[in-house]
Protein backbone atom coordinates (compact mmCIF):
# COMPACT_ATOMS: atom_id res chain seq x y z
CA UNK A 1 -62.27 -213.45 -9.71
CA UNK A 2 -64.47 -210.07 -9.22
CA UNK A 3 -67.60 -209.18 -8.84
CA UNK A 4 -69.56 -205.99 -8.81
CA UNK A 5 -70.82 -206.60 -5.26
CA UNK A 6 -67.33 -206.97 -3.54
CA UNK A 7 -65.66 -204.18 -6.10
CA UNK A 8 -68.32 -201.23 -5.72
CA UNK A 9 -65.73 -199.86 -3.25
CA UNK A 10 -62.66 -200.27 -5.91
CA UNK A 11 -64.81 -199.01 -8.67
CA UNK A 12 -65.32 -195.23 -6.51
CA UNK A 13 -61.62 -195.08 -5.95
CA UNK A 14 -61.14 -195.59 -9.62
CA UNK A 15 -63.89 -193.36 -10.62
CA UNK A 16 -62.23 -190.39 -8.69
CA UNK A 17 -59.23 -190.92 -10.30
CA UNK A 18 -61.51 -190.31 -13.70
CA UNK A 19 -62.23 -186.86 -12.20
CA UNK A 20 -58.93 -185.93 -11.50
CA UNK A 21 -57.56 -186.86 -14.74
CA UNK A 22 -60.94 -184.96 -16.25
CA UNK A 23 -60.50 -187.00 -20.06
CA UNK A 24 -63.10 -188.84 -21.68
CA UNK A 25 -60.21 -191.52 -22.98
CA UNK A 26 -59.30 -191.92 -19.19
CA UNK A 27 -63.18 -192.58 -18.22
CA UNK A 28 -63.92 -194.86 -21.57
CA UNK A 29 -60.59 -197.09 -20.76
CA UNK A 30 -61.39 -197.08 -16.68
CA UNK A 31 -64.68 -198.59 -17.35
CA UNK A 32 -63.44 -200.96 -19.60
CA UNK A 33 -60.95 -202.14 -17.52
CA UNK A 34 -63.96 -202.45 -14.84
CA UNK A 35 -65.83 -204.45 -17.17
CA UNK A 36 -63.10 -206.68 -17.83
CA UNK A 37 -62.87 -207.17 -14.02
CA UNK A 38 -66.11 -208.35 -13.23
CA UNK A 39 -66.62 -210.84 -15.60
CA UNK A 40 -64.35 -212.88 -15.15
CA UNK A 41 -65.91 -215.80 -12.12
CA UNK A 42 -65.69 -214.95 -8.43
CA UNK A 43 -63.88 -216.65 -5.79
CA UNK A 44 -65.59 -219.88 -3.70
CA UNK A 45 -62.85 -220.63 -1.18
CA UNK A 46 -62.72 -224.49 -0.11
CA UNK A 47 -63.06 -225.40 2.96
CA UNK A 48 -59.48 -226.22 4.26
CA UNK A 49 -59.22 -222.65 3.50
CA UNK A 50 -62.34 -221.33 5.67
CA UNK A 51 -60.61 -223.25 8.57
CA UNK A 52 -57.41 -221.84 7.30
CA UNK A 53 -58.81 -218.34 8.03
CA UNK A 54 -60.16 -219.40 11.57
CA UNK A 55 -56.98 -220.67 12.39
CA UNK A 56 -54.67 -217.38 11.19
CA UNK A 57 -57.55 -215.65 13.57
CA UNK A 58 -57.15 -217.79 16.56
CA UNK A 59 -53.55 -216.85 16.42
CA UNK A 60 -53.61 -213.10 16.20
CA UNK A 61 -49.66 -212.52 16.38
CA UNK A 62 -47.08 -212.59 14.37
CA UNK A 63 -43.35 -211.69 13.54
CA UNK A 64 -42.73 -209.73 10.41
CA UNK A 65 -38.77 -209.95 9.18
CA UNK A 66 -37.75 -207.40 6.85
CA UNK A 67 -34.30 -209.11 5.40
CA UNK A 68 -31.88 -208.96 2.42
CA UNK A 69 -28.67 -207.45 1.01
CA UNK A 70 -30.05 -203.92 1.64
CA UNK A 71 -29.41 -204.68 5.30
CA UNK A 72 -25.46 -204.33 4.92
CA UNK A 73 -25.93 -200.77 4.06
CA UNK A 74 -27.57 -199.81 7.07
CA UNK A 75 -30.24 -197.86 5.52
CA UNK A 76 -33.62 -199.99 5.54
CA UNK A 77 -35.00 -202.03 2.34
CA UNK A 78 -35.73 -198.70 0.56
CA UNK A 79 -32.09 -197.62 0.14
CA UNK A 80 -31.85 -199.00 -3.67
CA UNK A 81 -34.99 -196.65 -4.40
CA UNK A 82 -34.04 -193.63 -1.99
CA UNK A 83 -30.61 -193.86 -3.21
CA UNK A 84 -31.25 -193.78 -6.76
CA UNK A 85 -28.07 -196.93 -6.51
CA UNK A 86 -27.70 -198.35 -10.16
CA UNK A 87 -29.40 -201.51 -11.77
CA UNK A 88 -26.03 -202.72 -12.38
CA UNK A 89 -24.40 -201.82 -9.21
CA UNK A 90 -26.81 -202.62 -6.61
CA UNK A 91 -26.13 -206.35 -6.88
CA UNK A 92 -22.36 -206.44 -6.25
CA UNK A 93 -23.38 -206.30 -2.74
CA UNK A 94 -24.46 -209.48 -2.10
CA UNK A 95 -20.82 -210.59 -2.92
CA UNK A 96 -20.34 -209.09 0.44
CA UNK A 97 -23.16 -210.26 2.14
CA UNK A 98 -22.33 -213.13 4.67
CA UNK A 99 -24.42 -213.58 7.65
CA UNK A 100 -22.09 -215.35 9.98
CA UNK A 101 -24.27 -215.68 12.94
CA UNK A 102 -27.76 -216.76 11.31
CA UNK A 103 -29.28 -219.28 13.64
CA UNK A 104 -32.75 -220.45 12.55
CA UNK A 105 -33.61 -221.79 15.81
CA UNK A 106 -32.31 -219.11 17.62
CA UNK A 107 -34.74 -216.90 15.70
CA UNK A 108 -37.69 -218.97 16.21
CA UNK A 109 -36.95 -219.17 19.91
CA UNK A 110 -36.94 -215.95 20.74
CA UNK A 111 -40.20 -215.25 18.11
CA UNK A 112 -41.79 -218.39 20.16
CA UNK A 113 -40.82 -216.87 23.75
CA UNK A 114 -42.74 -213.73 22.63
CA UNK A 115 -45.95 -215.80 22.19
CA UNK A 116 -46.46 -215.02 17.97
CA UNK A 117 -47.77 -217.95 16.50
CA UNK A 118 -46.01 -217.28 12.69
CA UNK A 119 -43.46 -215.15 11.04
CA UNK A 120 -43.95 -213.40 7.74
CA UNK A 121 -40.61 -213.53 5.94
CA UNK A 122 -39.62 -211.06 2.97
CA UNK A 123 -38.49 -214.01 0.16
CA UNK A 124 -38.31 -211.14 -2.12
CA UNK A 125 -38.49 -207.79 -1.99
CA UNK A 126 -38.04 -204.90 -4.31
CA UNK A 127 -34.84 -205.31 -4.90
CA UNK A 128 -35.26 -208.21 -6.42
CA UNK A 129 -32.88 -210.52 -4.15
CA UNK A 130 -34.21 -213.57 -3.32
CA UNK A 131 -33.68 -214.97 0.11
CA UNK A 132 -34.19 -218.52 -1.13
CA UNK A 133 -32.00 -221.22 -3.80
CA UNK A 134 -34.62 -220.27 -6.61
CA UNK A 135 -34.24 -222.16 -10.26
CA UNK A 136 -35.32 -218.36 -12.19
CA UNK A 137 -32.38 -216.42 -11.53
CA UNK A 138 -29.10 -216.69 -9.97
CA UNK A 139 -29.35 -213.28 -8.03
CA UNK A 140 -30.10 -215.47 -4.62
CA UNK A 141 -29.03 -216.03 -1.31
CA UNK A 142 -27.28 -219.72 -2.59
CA UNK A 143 -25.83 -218.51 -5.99
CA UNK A 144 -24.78 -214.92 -5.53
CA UNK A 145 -23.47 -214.97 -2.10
CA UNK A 146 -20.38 -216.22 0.00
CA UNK A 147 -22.90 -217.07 2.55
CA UNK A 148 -24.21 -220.20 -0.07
CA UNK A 149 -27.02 -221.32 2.57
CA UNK A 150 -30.63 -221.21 1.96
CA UNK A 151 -32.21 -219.22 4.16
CA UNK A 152 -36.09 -219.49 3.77
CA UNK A 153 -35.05 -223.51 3.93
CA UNK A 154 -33.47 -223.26 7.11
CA UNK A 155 -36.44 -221.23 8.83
CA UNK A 156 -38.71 -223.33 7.28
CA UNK A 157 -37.29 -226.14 9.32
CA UNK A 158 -37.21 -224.39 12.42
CA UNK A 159 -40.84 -223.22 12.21
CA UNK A 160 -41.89 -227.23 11.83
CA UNK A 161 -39.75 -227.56 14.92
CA UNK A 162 -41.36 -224.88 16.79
CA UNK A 163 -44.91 -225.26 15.51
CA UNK A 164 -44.43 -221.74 13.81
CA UNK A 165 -46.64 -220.73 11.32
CA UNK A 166 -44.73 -219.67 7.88
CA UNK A 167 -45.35 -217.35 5.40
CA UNK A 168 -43.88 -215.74 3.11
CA UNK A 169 -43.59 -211.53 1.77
CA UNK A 170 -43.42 -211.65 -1.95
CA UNK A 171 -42.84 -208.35 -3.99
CA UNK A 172 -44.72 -207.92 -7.42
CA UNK A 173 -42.33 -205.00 -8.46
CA UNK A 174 -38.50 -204.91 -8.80
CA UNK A 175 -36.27 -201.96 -9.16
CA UNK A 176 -33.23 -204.01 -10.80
CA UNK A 177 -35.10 -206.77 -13.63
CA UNK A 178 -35.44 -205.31 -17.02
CA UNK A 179 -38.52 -206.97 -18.04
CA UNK A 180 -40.33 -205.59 -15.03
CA UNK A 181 -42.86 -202.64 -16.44
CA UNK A 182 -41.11 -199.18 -14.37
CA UNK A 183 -43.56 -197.50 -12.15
CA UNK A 184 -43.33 -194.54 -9.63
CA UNK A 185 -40.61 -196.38 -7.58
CA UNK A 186 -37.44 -197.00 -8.53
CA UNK A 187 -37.14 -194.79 -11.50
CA UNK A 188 -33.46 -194.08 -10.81
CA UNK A 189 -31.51 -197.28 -11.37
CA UNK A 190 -30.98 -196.75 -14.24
CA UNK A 191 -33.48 -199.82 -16.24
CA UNK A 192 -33.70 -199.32 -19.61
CA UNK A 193 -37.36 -199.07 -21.20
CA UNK A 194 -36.77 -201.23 -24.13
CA UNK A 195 -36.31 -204.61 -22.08
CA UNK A 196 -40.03 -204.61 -20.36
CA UNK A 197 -42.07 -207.65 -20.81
CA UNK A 198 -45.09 -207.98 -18.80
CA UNK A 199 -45.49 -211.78 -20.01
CA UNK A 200 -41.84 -212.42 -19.43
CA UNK A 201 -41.69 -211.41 -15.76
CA UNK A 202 -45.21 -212.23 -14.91
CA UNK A 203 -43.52 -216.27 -15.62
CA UNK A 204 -40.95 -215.32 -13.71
CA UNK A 205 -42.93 -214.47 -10.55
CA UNK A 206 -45.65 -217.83 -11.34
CA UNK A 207 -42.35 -219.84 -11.49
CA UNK A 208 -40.65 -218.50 -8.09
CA UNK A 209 -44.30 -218.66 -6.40
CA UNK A 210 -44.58 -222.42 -7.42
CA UNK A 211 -41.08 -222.78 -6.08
CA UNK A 212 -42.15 -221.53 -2.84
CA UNK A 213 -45.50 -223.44 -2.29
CA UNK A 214 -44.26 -226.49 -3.63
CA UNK A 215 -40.74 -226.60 -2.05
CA UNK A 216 -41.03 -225.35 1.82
CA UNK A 217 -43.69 -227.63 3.21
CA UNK A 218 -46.97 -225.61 4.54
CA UNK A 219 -47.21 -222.29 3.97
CA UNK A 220 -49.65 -220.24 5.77
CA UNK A 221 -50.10 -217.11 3.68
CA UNK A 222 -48.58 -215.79 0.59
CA UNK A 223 -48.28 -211.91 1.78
CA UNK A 224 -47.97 -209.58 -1.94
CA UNK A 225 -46.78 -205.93 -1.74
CA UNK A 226 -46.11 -203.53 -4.58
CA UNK A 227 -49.38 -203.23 -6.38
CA UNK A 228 -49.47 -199.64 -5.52
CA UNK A 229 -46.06 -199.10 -7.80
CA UNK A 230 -48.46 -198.44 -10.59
CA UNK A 231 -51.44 -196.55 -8.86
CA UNK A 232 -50.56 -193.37 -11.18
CA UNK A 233 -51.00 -194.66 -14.36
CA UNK A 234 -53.14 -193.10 -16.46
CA UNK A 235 -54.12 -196.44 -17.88
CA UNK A 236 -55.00 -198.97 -15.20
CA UNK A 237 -52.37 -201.55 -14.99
CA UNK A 238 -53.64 -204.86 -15.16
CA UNK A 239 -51.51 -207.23 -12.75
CA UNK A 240 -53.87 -210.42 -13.57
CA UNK A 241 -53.88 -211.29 -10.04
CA UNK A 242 -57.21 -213.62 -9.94
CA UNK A 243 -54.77 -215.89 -11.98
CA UNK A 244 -52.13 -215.86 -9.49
CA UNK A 245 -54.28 -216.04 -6.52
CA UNK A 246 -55.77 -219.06 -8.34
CA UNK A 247 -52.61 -220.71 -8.61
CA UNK A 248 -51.75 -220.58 -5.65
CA UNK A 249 -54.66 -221.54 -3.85
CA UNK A 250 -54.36 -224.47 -6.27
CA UNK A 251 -50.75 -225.42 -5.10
CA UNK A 252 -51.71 -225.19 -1.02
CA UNK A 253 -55.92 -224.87 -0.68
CA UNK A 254 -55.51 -223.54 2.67
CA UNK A 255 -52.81 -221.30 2.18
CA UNK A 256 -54.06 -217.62 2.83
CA UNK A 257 -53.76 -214.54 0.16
CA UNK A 258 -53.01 -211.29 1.18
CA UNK A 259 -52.05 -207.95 -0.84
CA UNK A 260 -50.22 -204.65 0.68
CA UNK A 261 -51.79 -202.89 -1.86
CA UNK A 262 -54.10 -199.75 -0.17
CA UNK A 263 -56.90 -200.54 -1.71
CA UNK A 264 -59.92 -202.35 -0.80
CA UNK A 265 -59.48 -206.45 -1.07
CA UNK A 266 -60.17 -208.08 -4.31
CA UNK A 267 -61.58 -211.14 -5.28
CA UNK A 268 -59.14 -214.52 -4.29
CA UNK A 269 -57.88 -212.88 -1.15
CA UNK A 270 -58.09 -214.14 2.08
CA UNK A 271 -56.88 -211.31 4.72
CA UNK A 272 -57.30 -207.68 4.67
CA UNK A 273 -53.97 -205.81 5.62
CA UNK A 274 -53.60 -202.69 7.56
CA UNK A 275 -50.20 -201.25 6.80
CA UNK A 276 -49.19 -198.98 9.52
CA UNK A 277 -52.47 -199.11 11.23
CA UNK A 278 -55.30 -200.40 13.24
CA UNK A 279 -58.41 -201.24 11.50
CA UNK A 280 -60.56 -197.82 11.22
CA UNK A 281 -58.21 -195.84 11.73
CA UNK A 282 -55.62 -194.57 9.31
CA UNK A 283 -53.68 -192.74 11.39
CA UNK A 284 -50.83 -193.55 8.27
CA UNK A 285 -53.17 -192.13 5.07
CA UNK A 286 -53.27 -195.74 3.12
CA UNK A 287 -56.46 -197.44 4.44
CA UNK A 288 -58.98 -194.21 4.27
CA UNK A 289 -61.51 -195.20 1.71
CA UNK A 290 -61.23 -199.04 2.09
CA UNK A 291 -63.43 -200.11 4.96
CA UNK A 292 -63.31 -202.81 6.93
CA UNK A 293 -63.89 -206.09 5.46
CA UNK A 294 -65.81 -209.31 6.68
CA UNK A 295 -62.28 -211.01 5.64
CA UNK A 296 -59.90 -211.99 8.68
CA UNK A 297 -58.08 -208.56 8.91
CA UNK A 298 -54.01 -207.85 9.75
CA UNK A 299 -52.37 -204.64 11.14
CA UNK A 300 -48.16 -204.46 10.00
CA UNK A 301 -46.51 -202.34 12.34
CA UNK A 302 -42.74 -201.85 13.26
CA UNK A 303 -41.10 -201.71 16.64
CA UNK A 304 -38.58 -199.11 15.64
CA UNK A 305 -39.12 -196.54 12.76
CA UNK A 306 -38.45 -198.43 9.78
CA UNK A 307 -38.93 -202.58 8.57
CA UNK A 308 -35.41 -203.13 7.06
CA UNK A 309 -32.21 -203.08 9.78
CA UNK A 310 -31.48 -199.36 9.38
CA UNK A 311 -27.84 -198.47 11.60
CA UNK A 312 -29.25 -195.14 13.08
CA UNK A 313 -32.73 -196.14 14.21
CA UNK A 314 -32.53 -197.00 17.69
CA UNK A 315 -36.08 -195.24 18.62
CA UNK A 316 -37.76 -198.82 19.90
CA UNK A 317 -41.61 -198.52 20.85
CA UNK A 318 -41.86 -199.43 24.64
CA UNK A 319 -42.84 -202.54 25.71
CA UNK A 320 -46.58 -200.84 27.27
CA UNK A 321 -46.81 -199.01 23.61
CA UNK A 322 -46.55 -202.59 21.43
CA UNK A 323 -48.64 -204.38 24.38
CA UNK A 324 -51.30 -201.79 23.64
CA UNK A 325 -50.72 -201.97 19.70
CA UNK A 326 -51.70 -206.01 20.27
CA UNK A 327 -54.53 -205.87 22.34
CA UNK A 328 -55.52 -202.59 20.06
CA UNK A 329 -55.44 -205.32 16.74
CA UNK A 330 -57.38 -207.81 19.03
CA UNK A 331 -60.17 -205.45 19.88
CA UNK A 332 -60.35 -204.43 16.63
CA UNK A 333 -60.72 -208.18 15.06
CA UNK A 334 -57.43 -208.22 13.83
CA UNK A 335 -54.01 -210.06 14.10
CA UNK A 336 -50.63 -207.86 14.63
CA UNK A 337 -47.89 -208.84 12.81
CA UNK A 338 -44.99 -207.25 14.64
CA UNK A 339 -41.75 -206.18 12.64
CA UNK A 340 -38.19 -206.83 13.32
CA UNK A 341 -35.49 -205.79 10.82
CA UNK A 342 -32.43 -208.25 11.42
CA UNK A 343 -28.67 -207.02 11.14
CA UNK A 344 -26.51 -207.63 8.15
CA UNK A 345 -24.39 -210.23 10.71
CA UNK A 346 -27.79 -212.16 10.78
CA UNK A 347 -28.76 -211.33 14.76
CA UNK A 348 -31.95 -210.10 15.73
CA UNK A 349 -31.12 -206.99 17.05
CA UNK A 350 -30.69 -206.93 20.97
CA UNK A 351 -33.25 -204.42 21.63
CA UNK A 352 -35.83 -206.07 19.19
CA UNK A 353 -35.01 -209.74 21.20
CA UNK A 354 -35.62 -208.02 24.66
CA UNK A 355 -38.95 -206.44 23.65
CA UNK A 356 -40.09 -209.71 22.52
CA UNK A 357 -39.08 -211.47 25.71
CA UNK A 358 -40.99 -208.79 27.55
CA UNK A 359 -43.70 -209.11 25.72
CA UNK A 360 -43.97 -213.02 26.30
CA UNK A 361 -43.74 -212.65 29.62
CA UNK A 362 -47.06 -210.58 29.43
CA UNK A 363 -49.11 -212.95 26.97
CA UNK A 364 -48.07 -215.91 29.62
CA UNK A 365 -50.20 -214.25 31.76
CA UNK A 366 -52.91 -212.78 29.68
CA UNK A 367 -52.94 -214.53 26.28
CA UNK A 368 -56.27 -216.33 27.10
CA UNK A 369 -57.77 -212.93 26.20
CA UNK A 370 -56.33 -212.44 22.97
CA UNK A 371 -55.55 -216.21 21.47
CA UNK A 372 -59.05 -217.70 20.14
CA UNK A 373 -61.02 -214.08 20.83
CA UNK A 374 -62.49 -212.02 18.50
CA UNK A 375 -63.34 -208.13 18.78
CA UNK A 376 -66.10 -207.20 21.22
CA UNK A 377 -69.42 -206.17 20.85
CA UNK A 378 -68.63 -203.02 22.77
CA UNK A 379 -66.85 -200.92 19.68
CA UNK A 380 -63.52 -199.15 20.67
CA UNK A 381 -63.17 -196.19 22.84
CA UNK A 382 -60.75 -194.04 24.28
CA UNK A 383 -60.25 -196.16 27.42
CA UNK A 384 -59.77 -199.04 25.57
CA UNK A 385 -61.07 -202.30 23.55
CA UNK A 386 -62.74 -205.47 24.41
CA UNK A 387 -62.32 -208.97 23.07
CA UNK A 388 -64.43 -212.24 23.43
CA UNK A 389 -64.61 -215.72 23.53
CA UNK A 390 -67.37 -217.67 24.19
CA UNK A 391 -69.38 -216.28 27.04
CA UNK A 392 -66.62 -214.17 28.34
CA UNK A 393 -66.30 -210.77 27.25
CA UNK A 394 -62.92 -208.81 28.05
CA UNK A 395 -62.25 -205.81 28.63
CA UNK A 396 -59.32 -204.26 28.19
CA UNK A 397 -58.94 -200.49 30.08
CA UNK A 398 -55.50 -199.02 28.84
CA UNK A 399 -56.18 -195.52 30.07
CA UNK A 400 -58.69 -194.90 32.50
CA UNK A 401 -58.26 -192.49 34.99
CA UNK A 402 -61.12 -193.40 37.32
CA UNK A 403 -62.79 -196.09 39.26
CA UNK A 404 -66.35 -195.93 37.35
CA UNK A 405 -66.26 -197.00 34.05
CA UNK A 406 -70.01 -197.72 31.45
CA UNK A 407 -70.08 -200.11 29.15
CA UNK A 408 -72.77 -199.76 27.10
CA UNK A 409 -73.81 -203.66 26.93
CA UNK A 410 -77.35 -202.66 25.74
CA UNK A 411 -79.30 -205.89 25.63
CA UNK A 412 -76.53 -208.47 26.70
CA UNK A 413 -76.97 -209.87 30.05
CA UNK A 414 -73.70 -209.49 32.29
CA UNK A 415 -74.07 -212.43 34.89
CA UNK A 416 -71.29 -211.65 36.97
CA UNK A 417 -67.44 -209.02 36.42
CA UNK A 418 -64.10 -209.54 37.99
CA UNK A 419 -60.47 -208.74 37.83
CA UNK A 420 -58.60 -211.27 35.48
CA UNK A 421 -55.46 -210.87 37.49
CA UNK A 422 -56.81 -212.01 40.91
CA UNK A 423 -60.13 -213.06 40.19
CA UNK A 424 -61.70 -210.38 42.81
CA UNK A 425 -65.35 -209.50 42.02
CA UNK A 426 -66.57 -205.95 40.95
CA UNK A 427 -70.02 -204.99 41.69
CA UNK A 428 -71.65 -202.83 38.75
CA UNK A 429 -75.18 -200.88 38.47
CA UNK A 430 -77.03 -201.35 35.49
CA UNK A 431 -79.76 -199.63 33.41
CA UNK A 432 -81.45 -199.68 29.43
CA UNK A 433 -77.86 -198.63 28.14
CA UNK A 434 -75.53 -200.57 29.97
CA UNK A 435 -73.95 -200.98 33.48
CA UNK A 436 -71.38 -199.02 35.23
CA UNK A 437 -68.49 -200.66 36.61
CA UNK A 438 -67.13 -199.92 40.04
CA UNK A 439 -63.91 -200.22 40.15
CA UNK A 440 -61.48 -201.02 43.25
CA UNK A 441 -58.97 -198.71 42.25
CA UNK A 442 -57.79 -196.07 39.44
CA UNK A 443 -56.30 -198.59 37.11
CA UNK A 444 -52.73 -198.65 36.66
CA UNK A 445 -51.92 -201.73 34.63
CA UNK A 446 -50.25 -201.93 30.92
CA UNK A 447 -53.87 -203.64 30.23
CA UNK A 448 -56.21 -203.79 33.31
CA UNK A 449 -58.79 -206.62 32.67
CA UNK A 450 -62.49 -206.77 33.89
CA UNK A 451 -63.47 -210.36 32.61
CA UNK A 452 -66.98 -210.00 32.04
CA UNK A 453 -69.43 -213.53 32.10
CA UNK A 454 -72.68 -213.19 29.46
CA UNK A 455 -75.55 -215.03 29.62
CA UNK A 456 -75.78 -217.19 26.89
């Protein structure tokens, strides 16, 4: 599922890593590796899953829930690794763990109210819990808990209620399972070496993947982390993901692939992710030498500090600061999916529910220019981004401190320019570059927009 055109990016990354490690045996086994890569066949998505990708672009926001056992310690969904907490001990938790006031629909509400279109829900993450009654192991939300109720099924319902889009975060490492191969995370629980079987666990995840696509109705996107748990190696690890990404594009056509894993996309996925960032930026260090891809692209970002319910992070974003963070993603061709880390009692946290209200109440107003737009012509500045649909081009000022602003429009025609709030009309000079816009006033707004008309 590669190819030497879509990998030449992949193939620099790896080659650096040969001059680091400054061995011939490194460079010989590298390029093998590459080799290997790029023969097998590349990737011809169908097209339910071209619309598919349309569709997850049209929607451009999202809820990401960061969930589990981990949450009753208070400490986010790292605590097992930061810890250094046992293999054998980590799982007596979820003998403990029984979220009372879970409501589905109360969920969904208040992720519908904030105008996302789909939630991303960790099913498993490197722990190794799984949030869903899974045949492969008992260490589940139904088997190994008091609580005895499947979660993923009961979301699942409530999206098809709601007309919310569901996917689903699956982890391809594990800190507790023997047969998982150890990498740079989790090296203190305690796993002992002489258990690891690649075949054994790769089943494992093919088996709870199938579960997932074949037992939860339409998924959206299948949304991988944890590739980057072997990114020191000095051999590279093969994860055979064309294989997976085949099988599940086999199980659900239109269901979308996507992998946290830094690096540039591979062959058989579907959306480029942006962990901690907006496209072209990399204000977080993991997206530096990727690029932007012609794939439909996704920025993760949290509200707070950290994705799993942590007890002493109360440092929300403001409401004007995740507003901005949306309309950044939208400018930029990209969908935000927005993270929440529920409470071990199984609330949304209070602060996390009122952000999302607030920001509803703005997207009532505005959403026309961010659902169904893509990123403007005009590339990003400092005063802000644009988006576009048809032949309207928005533009969104989020820090302007004057009332004359250029656009450099070059050779598109601007018929006419107005406020989108009250529809006033804004005169504007042009010349070879662009035209000036003259403002009314210094805007003031959370997102002041000048809703440009094109000639078509």
């Amino acid at each position: 599922m590669y190819n030497y055109k879509t990998t030449d990016k992949k193939m620099i990354i790896l080659l650096n890593k040969i001059k680091m490690k400054k061995t011939l045996l490194s460079a010989i086994l590298l390029l093998s590796f590459l080799s290997a890569i790029n023969a097998q066949s590349s990737y011809t998505p169908t097209e339910e899953n071209l619309q598919a990708r349309k569709d997850f672009q049209d929607k451009k926001f999202g809820i990401f829930i960061h969930w589990g056992i981990y949450s009753m310690l208070g400490q986010g969904e790292w605590v097992m690794h930061n810890r250094n907490i046992n293999y054998k001990e980590y799982p007596k938790i979820a003998a403990g763990f029984y979220p009372s006031l879970f409501d589905a629909d109360e969920w969904i509400d208040a992720i519908k109210a904030s105008g996302a279109k789909y939630i991303t829900i960790t099913s498993r993450h490197h722990d190794g819990f799984s949030m869903w009654d899974t045949k492969q192991s008992d260490y589940n939300i139904v088997k190994a808990t008091p609580f005895k109720c499947d979660i993923l099924r009961e979301l699942a319902d409530a999206c098809e209620r709601a007309d919310i889009g569901l996917h689903f975060y699956y982890s391809h490492l594990d800190w507790g399972r023997t047969d998982y191969p150890i990498g740079r995370t989790g090296k203190g629980t305690g796993r002992p070496k002489n258990s690891i079987s690649w075949n054994k666990y790769r089943k494992f995840m093919d088996a709870q993947l199938t579960e997932l696509l074949t037992n939860y109705g339409k998924i959206g996107a299948i949304w991988f982390d944890g590739v980057w748990d072997h990114d020191e190696d000095a051999i590279p690890f093969d994860w055979q993901l064309s294989s997976q990404y085949e099988l599940i594009h086999k199980l659900q056509p239109s269901c979308l692939v996507a992998n946290n894993h830094h690096l540039p996309p591979f062959e058989g996925e579907d959306i480029q992710i942006f962990e901690r960032d907006l496209p072209g930026e990399n204000k977080a260090g993991y997206s530096g030498e990727n690029g932007i891809s012609q794939l439909p692209l996704e920025s993760c970002e949290t509200m707070n500090r950290t994705w799993g319910y942590n007890i002493t992070d109360s440092v929300y974003k403001s409401t004007t600061q995740l507003i901005h963070l949306l309309v950044g993603a939208a400018g930029r061709n990209a969908n935000l999916l927005l993270n929440i880390g529920p409470e071990p009692n199984g609330k949304l946290p209070a602060e996390a529910v009122k952000r999302l209200h607030e920001i509803g109440d703005w997207m009532k107003k505005y959403g026309e220019t961010i659902y169904g737009t893509r990123g403007g012509f005009i590339e990003p500045h400092d005063w802000g981004v644009t988006t576009q649909k048809d032949n309207k081009l928005y533009v969104h000022i989020l820090n302007c401190q004057d009332k004359g602003l250029f656009l450099p429009t070059g050779k598109h025609k601007v018929i006419r320019a107005r406020v989108f709030d009250n529809k006033t009309n804004i005169k504007f000079t042009k010349n070879q570059e662009g035209i000036t816009l003259q403002l009314n006033e210094v805007p003031n707004a959370i997102d002041y927009i000048i809703e440009l008309t094109m000639d078509r």
